[in-house]
N, C-alpha and C. Protein backbone atom coordinates (compact mmCIF):
# COMPACT_ATOMS: atom_id res chain seq x y z
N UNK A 1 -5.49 -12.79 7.30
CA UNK A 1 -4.12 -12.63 6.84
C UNK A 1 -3.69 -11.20 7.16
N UNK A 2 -2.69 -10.94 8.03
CA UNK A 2 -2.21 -10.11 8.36
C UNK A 2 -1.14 -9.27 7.41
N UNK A 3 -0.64 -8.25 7.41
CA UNK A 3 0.61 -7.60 6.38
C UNK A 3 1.61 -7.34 7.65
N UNK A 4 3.00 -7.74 6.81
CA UNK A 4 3.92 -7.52 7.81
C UNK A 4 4.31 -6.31 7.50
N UNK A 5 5.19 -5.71 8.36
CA UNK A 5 5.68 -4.30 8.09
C UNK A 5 6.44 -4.43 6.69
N UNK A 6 7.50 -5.37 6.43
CA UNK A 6 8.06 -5.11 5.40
C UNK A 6 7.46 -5.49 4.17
N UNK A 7 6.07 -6.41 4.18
CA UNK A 7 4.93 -6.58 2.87
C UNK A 7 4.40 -4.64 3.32
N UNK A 8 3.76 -4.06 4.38
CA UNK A 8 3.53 -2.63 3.78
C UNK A 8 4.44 -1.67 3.17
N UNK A 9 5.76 -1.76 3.87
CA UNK A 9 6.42 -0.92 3.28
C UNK A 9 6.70 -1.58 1.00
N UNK A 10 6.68 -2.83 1.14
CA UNK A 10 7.16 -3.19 -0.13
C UNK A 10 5.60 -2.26 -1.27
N UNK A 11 4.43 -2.81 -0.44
CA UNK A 11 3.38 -2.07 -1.56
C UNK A 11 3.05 -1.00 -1.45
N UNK A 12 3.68 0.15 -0.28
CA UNK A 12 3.70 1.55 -0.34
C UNK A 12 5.08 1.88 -1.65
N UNK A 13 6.21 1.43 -1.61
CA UNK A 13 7.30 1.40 -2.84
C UNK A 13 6.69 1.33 -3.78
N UNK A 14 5.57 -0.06 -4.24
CA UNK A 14 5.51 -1.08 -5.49
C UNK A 14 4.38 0.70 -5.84
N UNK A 15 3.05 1.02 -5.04
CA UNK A 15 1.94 1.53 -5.16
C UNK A 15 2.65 2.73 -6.03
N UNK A 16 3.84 3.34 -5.70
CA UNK A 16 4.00 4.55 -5.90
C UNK A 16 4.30 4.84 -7.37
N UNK A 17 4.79 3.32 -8.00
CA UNK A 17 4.65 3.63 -9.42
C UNK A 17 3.73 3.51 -9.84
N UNK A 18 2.65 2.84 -9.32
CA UNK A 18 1.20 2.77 -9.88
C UNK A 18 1.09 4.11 -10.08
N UNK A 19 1.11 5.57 -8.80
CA UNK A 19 0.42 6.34 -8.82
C UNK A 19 -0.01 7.27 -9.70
N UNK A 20 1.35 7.29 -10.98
CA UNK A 20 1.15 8.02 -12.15
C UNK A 20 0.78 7.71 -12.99
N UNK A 21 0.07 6.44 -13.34
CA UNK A 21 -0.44 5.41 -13.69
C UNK A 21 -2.11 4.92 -13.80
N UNK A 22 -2.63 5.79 -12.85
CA UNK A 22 -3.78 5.28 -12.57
C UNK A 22 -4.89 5.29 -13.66
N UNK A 23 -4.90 6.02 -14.36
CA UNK A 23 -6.03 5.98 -15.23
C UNK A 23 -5.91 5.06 -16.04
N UNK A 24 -4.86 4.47 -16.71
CA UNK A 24 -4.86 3.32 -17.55
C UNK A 24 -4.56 2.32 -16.94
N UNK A 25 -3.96 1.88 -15.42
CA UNK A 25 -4.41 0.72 -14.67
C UNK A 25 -5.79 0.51 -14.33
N UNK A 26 -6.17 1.59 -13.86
CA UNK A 26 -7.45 1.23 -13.48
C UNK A 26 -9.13 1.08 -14.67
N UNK A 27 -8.82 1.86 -15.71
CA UNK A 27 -9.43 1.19 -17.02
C UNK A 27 -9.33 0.25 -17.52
N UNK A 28 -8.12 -0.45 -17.28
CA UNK A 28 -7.62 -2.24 -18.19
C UNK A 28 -7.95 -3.03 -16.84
N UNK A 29 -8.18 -2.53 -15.72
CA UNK A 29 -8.70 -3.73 -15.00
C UNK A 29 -9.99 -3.28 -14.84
N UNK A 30 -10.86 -2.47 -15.06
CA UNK A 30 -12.30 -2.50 -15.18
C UNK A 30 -12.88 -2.82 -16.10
N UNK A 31 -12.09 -2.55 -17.47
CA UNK A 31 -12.45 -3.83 -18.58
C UNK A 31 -12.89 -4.65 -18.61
N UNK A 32 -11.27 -5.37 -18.20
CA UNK A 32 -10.48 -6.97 -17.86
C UNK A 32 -11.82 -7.69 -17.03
N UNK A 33 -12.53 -6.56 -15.72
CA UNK A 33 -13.18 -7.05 -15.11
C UNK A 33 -14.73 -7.28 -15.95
N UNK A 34 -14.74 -6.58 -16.77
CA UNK A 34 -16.21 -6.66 -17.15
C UNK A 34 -16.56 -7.89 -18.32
N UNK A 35 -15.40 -7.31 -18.90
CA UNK A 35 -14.97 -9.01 -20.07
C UNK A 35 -14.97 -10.22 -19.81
N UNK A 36 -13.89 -10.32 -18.97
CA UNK A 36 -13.98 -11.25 -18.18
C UNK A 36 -15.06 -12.53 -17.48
N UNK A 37 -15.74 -11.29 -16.52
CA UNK A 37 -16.74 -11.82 -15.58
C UNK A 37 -17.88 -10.93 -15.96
N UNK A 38 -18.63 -11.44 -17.09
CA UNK A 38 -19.62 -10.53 -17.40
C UNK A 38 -20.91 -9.84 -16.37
N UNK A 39 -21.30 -11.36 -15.56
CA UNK A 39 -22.00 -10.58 -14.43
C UNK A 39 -21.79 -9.18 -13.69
N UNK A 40 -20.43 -8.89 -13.84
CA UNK A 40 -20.42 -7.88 -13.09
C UNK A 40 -20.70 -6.34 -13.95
N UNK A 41 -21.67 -6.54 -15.43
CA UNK A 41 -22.11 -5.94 -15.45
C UNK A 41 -23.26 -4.75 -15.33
N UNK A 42 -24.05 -6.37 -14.45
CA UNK A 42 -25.07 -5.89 -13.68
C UNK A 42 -25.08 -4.42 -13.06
N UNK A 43 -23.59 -4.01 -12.33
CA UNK A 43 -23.74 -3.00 -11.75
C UNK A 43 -23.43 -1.25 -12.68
N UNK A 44 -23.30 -1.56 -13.53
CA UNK A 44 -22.84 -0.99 -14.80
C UNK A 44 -24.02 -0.68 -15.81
N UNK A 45 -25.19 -0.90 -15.53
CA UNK A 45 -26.74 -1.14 -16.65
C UNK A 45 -26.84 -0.01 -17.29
N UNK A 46 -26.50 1.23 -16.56
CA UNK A 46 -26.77 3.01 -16.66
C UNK A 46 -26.07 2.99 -17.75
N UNK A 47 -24.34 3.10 -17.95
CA UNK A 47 -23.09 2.93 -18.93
C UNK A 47 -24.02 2.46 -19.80
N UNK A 48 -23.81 3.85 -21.03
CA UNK A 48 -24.03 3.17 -22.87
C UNK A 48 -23.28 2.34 -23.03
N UNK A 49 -21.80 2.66 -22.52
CA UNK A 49 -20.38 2.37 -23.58
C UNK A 49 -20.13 1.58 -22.20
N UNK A 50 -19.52 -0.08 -22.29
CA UNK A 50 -18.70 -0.57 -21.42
C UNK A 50 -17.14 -1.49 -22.29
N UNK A 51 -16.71 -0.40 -23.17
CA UNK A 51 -15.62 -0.48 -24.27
C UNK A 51 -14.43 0.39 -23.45
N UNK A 52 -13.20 -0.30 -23.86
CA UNK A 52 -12.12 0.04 -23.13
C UNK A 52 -12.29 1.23 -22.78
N UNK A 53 -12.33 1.98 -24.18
CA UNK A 53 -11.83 3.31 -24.23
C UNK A 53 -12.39 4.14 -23.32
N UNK A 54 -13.81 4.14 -22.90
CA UNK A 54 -15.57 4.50 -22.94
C UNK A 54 -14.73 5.46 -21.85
N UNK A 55 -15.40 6.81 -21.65
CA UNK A 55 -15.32 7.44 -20.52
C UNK A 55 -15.16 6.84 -19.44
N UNK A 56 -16.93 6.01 -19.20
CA UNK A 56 -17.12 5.55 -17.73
C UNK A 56 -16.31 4.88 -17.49
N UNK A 57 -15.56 3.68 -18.02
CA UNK A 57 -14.60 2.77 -17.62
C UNK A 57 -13.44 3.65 -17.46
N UNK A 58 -12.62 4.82 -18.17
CA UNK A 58 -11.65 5.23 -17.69
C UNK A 58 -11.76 5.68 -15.92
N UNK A 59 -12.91 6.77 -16.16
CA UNK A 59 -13.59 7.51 -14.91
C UNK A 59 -13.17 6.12 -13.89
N UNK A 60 -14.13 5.38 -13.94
CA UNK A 60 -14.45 4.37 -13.10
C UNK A 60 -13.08 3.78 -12.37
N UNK A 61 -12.34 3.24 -13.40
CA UNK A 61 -11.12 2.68 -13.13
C UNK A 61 -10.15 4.00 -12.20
N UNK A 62 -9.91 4.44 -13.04
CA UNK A 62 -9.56 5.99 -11.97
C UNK A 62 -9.62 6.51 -10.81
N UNK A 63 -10.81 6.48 -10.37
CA UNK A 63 -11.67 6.65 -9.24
C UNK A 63 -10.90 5.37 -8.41
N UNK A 64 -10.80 3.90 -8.68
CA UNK A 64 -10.88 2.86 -7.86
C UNK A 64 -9.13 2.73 -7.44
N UNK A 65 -8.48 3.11 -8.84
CA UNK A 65 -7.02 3.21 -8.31
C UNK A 65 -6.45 4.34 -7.14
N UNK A 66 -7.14 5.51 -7.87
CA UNK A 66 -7.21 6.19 -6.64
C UNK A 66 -7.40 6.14 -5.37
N UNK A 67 -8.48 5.10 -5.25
CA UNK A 67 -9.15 4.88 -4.07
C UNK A 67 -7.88 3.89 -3.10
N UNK A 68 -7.74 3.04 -3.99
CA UNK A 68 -6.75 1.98 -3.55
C UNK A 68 -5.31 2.86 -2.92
N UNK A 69 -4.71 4.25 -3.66
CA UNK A 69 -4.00 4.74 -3.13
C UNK A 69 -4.05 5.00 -2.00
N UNK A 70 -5.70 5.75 -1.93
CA UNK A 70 -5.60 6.38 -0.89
C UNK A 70 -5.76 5.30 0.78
N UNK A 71 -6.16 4.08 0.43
CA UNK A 71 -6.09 2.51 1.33
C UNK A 71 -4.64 2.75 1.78
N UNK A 72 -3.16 2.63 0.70
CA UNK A 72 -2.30 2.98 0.71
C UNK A 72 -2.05 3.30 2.10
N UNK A 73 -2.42 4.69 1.61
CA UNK A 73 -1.67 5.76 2.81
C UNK A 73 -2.67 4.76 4.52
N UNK A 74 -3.44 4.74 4.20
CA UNK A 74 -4.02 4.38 5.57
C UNK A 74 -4.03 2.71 5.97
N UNK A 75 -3.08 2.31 5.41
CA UNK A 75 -2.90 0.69 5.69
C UNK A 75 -2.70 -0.07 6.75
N UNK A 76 -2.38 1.19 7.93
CA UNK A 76 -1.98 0.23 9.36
C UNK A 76 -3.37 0.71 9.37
N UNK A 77 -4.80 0.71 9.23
CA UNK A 77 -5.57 0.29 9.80
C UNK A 77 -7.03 0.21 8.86
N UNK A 78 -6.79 -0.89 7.87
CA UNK A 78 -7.83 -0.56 6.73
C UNK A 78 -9.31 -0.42 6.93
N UNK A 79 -9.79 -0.67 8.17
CA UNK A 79 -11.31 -0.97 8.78
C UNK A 79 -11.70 0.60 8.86
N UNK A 80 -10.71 0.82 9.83
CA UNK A 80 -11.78 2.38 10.10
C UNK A 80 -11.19 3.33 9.15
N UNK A 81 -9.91 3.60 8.23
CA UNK A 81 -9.79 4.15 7.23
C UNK A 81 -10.60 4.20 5.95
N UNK A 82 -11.30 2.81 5.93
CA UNK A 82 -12.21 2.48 4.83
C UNK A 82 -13.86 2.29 5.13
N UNK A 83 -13.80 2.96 6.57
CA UNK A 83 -15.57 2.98 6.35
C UNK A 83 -16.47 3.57 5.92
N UNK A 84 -16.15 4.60 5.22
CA UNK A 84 -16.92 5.46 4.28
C UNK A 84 -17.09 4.40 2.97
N UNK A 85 -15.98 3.87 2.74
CA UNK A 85 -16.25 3.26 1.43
C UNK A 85 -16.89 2.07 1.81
N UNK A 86 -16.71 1.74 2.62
CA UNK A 86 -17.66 0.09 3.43
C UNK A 86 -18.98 0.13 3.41
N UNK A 87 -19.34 1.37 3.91
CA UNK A 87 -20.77 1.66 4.00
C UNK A 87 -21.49 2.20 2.38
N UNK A 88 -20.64 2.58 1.45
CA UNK A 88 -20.88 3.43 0.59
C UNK A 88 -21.80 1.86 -0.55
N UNK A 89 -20.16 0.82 -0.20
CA UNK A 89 -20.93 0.23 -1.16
C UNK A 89 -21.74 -1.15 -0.92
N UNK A 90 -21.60 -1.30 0.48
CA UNK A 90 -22.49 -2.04 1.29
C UNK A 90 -23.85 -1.95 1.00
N UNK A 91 -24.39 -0.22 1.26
CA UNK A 91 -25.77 -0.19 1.80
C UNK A 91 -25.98 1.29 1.01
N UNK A 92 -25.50 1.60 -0.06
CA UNK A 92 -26.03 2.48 -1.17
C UNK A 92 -25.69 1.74 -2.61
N UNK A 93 -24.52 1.24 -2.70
CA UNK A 93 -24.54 0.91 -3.74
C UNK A 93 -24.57 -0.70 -4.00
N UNK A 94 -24.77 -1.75 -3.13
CA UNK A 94 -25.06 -2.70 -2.93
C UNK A 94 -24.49 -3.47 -3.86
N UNK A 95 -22.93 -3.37 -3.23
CA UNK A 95 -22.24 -4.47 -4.34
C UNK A 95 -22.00 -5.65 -3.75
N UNK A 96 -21.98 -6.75 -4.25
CA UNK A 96 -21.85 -8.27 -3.84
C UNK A 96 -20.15 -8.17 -3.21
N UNK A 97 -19.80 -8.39 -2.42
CA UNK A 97 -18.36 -8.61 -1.83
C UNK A 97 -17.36 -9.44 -2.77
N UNK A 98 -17.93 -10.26 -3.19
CA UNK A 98 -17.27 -11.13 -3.90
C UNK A 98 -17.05 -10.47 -5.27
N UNK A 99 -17.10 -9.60 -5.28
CA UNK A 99 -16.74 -8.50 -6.37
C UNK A 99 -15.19 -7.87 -6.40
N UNK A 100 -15.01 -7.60 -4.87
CA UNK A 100 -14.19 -6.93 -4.67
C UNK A 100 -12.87 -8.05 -4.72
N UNK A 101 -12.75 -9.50 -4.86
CA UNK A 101 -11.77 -10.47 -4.84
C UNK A 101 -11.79 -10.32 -6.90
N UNK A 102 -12.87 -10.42 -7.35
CA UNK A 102 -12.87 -10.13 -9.25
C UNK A 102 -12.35 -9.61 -9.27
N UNK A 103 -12.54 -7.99 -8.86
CA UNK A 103 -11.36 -7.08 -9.52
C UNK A 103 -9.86 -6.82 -9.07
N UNK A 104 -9.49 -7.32 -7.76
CA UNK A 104 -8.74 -7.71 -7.36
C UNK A 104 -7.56 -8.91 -8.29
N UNK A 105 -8.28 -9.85 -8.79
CA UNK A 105 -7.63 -10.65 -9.72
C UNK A 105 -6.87 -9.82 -10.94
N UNK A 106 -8.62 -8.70 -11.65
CA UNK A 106 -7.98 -8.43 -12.76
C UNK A 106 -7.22 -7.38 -12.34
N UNK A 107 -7.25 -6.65 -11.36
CA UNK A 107 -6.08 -5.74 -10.87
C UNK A 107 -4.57 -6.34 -11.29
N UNK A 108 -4.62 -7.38 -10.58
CA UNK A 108 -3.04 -8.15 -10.33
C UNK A 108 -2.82 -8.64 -11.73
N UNK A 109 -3.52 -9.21 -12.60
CA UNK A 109 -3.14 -9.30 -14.03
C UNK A 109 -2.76 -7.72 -14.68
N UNK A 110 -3.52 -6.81 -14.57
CA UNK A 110 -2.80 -5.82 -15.38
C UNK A 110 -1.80 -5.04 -14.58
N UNK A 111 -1.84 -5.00 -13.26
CA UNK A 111 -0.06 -4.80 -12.73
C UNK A 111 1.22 -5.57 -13.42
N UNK A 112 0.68 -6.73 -13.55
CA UNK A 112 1.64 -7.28 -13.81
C UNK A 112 2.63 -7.45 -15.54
N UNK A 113 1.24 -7.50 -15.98
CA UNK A 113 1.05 -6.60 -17.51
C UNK A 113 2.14 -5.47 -18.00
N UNK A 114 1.35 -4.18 -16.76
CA UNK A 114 1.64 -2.98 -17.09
C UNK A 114 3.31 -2.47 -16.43
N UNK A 115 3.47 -3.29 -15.86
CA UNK A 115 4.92 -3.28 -14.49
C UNK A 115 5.91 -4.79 -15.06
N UNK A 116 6.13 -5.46 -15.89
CA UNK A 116 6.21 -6.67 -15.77
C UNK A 116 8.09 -6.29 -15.18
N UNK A 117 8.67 -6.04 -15.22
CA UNK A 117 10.23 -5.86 -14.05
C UNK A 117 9.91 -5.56 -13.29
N UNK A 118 8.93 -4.18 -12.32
CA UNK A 118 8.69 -4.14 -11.39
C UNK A 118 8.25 -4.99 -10.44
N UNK A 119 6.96 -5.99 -11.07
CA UNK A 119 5.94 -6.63 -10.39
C UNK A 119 7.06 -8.26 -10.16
N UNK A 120 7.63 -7.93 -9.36
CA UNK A 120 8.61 -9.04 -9.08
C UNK A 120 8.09 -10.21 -7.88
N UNK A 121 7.99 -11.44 -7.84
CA UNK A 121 7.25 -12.73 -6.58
C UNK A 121 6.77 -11.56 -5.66
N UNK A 122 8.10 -10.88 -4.90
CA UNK A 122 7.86 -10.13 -3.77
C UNK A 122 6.98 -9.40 -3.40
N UNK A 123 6.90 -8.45 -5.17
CA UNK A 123 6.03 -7.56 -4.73
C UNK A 123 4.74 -8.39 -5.43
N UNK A 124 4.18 -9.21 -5.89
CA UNK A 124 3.14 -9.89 -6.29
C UNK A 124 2.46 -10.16 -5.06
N UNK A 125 3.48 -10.70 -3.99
CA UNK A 125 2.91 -11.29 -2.68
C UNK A 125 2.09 -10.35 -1.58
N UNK A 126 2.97 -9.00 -1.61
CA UNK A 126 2.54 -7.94 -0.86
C UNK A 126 1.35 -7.64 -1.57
N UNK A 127 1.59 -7.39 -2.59
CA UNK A 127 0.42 -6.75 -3.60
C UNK A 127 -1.29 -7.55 -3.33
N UNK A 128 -1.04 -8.65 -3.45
CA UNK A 128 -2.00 -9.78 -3.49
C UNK A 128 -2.38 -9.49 -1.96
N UNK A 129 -1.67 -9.86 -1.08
CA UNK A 129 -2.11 -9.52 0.43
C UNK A 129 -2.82 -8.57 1.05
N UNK A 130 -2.31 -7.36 0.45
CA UNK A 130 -2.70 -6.11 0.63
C UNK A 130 -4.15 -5.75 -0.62
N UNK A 131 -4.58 -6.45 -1.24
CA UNK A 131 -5.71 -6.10 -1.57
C UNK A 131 -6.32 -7.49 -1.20
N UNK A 132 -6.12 -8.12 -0.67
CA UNK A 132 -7.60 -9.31 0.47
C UNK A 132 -7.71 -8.71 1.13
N UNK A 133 -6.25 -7.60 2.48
CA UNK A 133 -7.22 -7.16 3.43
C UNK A 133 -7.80 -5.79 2.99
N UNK A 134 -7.74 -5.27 2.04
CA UNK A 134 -8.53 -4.23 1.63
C UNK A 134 -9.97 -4.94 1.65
N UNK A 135 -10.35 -6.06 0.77
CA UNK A 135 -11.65 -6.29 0.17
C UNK A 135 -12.41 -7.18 1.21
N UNK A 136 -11.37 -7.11 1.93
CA UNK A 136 -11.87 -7.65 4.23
C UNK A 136 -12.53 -6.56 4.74
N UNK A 137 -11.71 -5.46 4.47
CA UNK A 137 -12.04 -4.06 4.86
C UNK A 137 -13.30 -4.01 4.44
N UNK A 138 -13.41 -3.73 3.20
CA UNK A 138 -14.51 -2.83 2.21
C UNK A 138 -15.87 -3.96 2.75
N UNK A 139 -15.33 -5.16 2.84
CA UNK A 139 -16.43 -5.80 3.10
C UNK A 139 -17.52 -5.93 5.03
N UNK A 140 -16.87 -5.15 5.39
CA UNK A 140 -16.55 -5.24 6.84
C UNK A 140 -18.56 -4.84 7.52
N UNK A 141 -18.34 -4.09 6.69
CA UNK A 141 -19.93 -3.34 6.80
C UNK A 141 -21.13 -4.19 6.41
N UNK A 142 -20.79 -5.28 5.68
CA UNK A 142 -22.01 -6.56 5.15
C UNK A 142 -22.23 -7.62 5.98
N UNK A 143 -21.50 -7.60 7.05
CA UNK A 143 -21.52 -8.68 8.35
C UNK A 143 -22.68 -8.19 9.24
């Protein structure tokens, strides 16, 4: 699935209100994700605390929105913009791919949550698009 110019330009717009945003988007969907889909606490064993509030989950979440910004900026070409992170969590931190579609879900639930006028079909669609080919990307290095 490809992004058209006007799905990038809509989630470079939609992203930019995320951007001031990030620490409590990205904590309610690392939650969301852990609550949720408990397996994926496996990767989490170290974490005392995996409670909303908990440092690591803010940290964590933080870190990933960030990260997603910075996809953002480099979206006409998410493969080689994202191979540091491809390789990072490919073949050091050995996360299952199918991870990256989980949090992806709970991403789009708490956008939609946290944005509910903003997060309008349109931008749901871009939004949604633009993080498969991210987690195409990230996954690119496990082939």
């Amino acid at each position: 699935m490809s992004l058209s110019d006007k799905d990038k330009d809509t989630v470079r717009l939609f992203w930019a209100k995320v951007a001031g945003n990030t620490e409590a988007v990205g904590s309610n969907a690392v939650y969301r994700m852990l609550t949720v889909y408990p397996q994926t606490k496996t990767y989490f064993a170290h974490w005392k605390d995996l409670s909303s509030g908990s440092v690591n989950v803010r940290k964590h979440g933080k870190t990933i929105v960030n990260g997603i910004g910075e996809a953002v900026a480099k979206i006409d070409d998410l493969q080689k913009g994202l191979l540091s992170l491809s390789e990072l969590h490919a073949f050091q931190l050995r996360v299952d791919p199918t991870n990256f579609k989980i949090l992806n879900h709970c991403l789009l639930v708490v956008l939609a949550i946290t944005f509910p006028a903003e997060f309008t079909p349109e931008n749901h669609v871009a939004v949604d698009k633009f993080l498969a080919a991210l987690a195409l990307a990230l996954s690119d290095k496990y082939r």
